[in-house]
N, C-alpha and C. Protein backbone atom coordinates (compact mmCIF):
# COMPACT_ATOMS: atom_id res chain seq x y z
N UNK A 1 0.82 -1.21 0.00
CA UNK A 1 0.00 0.00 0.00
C UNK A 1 0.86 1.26 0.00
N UNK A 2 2.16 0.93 0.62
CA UNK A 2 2.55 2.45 0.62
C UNK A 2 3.00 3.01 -0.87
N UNK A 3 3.65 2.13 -1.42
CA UNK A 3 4.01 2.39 -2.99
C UNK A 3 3.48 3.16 -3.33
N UNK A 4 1.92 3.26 -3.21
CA UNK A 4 1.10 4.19 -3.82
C UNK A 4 1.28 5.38 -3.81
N UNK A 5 1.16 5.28 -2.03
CA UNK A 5 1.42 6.80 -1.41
C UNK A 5 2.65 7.79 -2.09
N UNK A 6 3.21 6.58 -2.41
CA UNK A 6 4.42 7.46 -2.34
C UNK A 6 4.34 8.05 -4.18
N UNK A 7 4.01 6.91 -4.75
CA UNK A 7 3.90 6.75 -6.48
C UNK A 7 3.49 8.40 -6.37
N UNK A 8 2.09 8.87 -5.61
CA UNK A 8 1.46 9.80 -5.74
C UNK A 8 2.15 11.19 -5.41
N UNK A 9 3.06 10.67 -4.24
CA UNK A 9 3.65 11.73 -3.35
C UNK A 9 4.32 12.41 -4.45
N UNK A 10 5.10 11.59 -5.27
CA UNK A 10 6.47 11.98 -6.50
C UNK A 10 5.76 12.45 -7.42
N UNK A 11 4.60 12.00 -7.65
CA UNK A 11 4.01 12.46 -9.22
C UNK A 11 3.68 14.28 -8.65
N UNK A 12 2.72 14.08 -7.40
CA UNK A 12 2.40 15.77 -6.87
C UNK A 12 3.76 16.52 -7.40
N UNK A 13 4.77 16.17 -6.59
CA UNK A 13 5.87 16.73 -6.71
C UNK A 13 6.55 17.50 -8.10
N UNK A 14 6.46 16.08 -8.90
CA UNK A 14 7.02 16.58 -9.91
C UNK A 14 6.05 17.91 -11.07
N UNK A 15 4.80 17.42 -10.50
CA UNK A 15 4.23 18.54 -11.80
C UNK A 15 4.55 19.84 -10.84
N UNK A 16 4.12 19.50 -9.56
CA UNK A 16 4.17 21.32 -8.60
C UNK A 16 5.42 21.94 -8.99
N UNK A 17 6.56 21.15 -9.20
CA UNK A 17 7.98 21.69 -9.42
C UNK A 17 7.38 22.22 -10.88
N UNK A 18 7.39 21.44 -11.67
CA UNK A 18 7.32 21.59 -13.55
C UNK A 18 6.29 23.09 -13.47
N UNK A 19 5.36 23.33 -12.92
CA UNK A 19 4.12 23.96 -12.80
C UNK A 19 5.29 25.84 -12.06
N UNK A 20 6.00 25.19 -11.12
CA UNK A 20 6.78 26.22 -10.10
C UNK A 20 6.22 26.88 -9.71
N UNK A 21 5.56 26.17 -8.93
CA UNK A 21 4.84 26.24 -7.69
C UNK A 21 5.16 25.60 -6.67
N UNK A 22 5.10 27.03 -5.77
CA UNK A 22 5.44 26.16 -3.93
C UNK A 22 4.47 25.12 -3.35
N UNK A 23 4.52 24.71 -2.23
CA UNK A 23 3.88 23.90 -1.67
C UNK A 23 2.51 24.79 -1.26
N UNK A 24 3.04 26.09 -0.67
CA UNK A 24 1.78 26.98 -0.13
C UNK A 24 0.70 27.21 -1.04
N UNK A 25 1.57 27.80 -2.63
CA UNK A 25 0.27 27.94 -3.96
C UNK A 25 -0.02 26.98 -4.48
N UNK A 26 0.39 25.46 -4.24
CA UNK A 26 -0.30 24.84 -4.89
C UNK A 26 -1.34 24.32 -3.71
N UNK A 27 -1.14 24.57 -2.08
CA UNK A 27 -2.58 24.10 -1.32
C UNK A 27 -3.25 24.94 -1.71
N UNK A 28 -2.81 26.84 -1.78
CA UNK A 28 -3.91 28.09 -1.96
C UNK A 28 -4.81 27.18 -3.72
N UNK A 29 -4.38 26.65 -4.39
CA UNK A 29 -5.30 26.45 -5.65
C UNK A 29 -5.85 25.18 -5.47
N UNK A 30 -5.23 24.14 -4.71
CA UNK A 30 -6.25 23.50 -4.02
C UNK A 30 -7.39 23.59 -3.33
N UNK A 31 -7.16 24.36 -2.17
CA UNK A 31 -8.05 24.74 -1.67
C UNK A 31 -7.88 23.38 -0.30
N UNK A 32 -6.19 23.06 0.08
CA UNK A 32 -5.73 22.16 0.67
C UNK A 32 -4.95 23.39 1.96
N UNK A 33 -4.51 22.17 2.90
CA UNK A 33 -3.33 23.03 3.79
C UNK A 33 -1.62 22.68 3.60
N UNK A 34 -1.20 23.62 3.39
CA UNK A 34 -0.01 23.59 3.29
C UNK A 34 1.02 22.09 3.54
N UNK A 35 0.81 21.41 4.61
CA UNK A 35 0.99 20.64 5.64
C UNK A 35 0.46 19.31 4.76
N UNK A 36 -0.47 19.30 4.33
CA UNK A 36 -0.97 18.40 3.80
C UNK A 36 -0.24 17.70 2.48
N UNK A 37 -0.27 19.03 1.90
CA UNK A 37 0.75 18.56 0.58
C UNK A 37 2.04 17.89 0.99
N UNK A 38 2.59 18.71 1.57
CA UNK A 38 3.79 18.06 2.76
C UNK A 38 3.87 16.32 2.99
N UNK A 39 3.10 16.50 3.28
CA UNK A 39 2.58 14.85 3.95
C UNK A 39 2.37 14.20 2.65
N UNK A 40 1.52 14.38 1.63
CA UNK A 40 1.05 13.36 0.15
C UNK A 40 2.91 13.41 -0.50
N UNK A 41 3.06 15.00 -0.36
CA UNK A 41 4.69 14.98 -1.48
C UNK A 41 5.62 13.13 -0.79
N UNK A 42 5.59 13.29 0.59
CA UNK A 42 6.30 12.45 0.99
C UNK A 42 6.37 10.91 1.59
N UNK A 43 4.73 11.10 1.10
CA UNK A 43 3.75 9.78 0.84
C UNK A 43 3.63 9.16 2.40
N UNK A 44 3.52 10.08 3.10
CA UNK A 44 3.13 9.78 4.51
C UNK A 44 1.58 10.22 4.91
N UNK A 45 0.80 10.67 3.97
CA UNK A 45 -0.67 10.94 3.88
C UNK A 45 -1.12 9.76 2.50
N UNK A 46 -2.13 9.28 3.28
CA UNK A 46 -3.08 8.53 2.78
C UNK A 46 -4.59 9.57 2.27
N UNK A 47 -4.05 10.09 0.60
CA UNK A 47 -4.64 11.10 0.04
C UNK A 47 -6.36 10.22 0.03
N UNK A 48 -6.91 11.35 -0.09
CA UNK A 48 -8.23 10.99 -0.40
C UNK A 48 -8.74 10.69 -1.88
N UNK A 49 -9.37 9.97 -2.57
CA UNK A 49 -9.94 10.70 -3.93
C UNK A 49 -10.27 11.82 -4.61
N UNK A 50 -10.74 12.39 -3.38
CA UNK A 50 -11.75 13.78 -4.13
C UNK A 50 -10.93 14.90 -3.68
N UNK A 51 -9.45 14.55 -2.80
CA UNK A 51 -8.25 15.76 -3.04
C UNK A 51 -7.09 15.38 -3.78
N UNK A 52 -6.86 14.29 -4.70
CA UNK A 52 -6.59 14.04 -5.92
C UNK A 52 -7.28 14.56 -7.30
N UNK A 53 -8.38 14.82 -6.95
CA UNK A 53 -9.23 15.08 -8.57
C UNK A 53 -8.85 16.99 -7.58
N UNK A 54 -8.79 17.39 -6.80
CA UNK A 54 -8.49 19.02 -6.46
C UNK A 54 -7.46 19.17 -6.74
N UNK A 55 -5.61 18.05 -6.62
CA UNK A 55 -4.62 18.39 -6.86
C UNK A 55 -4.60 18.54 -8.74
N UNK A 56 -4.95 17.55 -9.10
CA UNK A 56 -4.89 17.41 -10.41
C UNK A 56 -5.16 18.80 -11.40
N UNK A 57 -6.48 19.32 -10.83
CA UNK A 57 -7.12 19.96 -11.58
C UNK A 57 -6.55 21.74 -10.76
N UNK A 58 -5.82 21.54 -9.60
CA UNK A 58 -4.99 22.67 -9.43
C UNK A 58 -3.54 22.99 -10.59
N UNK A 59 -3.57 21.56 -10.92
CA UNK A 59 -1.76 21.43 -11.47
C UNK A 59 -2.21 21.21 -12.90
N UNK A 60 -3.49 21.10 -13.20
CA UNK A 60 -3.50 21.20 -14.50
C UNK A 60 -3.46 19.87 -15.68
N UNK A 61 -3.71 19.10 -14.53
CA UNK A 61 -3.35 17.20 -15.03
C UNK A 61 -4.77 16.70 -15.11
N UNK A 62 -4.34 15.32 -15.68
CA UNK A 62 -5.52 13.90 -15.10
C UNK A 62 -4.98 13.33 -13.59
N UNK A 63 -6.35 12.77 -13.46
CA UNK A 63 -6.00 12.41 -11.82
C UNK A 63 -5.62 11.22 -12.28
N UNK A 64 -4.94 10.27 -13.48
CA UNK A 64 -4.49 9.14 -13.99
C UNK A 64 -3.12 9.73 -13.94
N UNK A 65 -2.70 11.11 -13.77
CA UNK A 65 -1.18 11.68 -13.80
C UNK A 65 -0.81 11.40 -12.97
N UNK A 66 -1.48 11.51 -11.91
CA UNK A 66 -0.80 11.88 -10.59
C UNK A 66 -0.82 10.29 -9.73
N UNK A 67 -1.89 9.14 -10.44
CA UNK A 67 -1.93 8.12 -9.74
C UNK A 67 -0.97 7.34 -10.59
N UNK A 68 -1.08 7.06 -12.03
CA UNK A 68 0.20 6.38 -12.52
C UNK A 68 1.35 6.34 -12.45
């Protein structure tokens, strides 16, 4: 199970970097907390669905981006 976490943690990561965006503007376009992203980037949060389809569509992806 954690693979995932983490699969997800790296994918956040890499578009927020590609995107250059901090951790803070990409929770402010989430509509997430700072802290949180924190936690998914480093796959120590067990993300939800429906703040995957918020990261995605903050960063401009499919939520198949960020889970593959």
């Amino acid at each position: 199970m954690s693979w995932i976490l983490k699969r997800v943690g790296k994918n956040v990561r890499h578009y927020r970097r590609k995107k250059k965006l901090s951790q803070e503007k990409l929770a402010e376009l989430a509509n997430l907390h700072r802290t949180y992203i924190g936690q998914i980037e480093t796959g120590k949060r067990n993300v939800a669905l429906k703040n995957v389809a918020k990261l995605a569509k903050a960063l401009g992806v499919s939520v198949k981006d960020l889970v593959v």
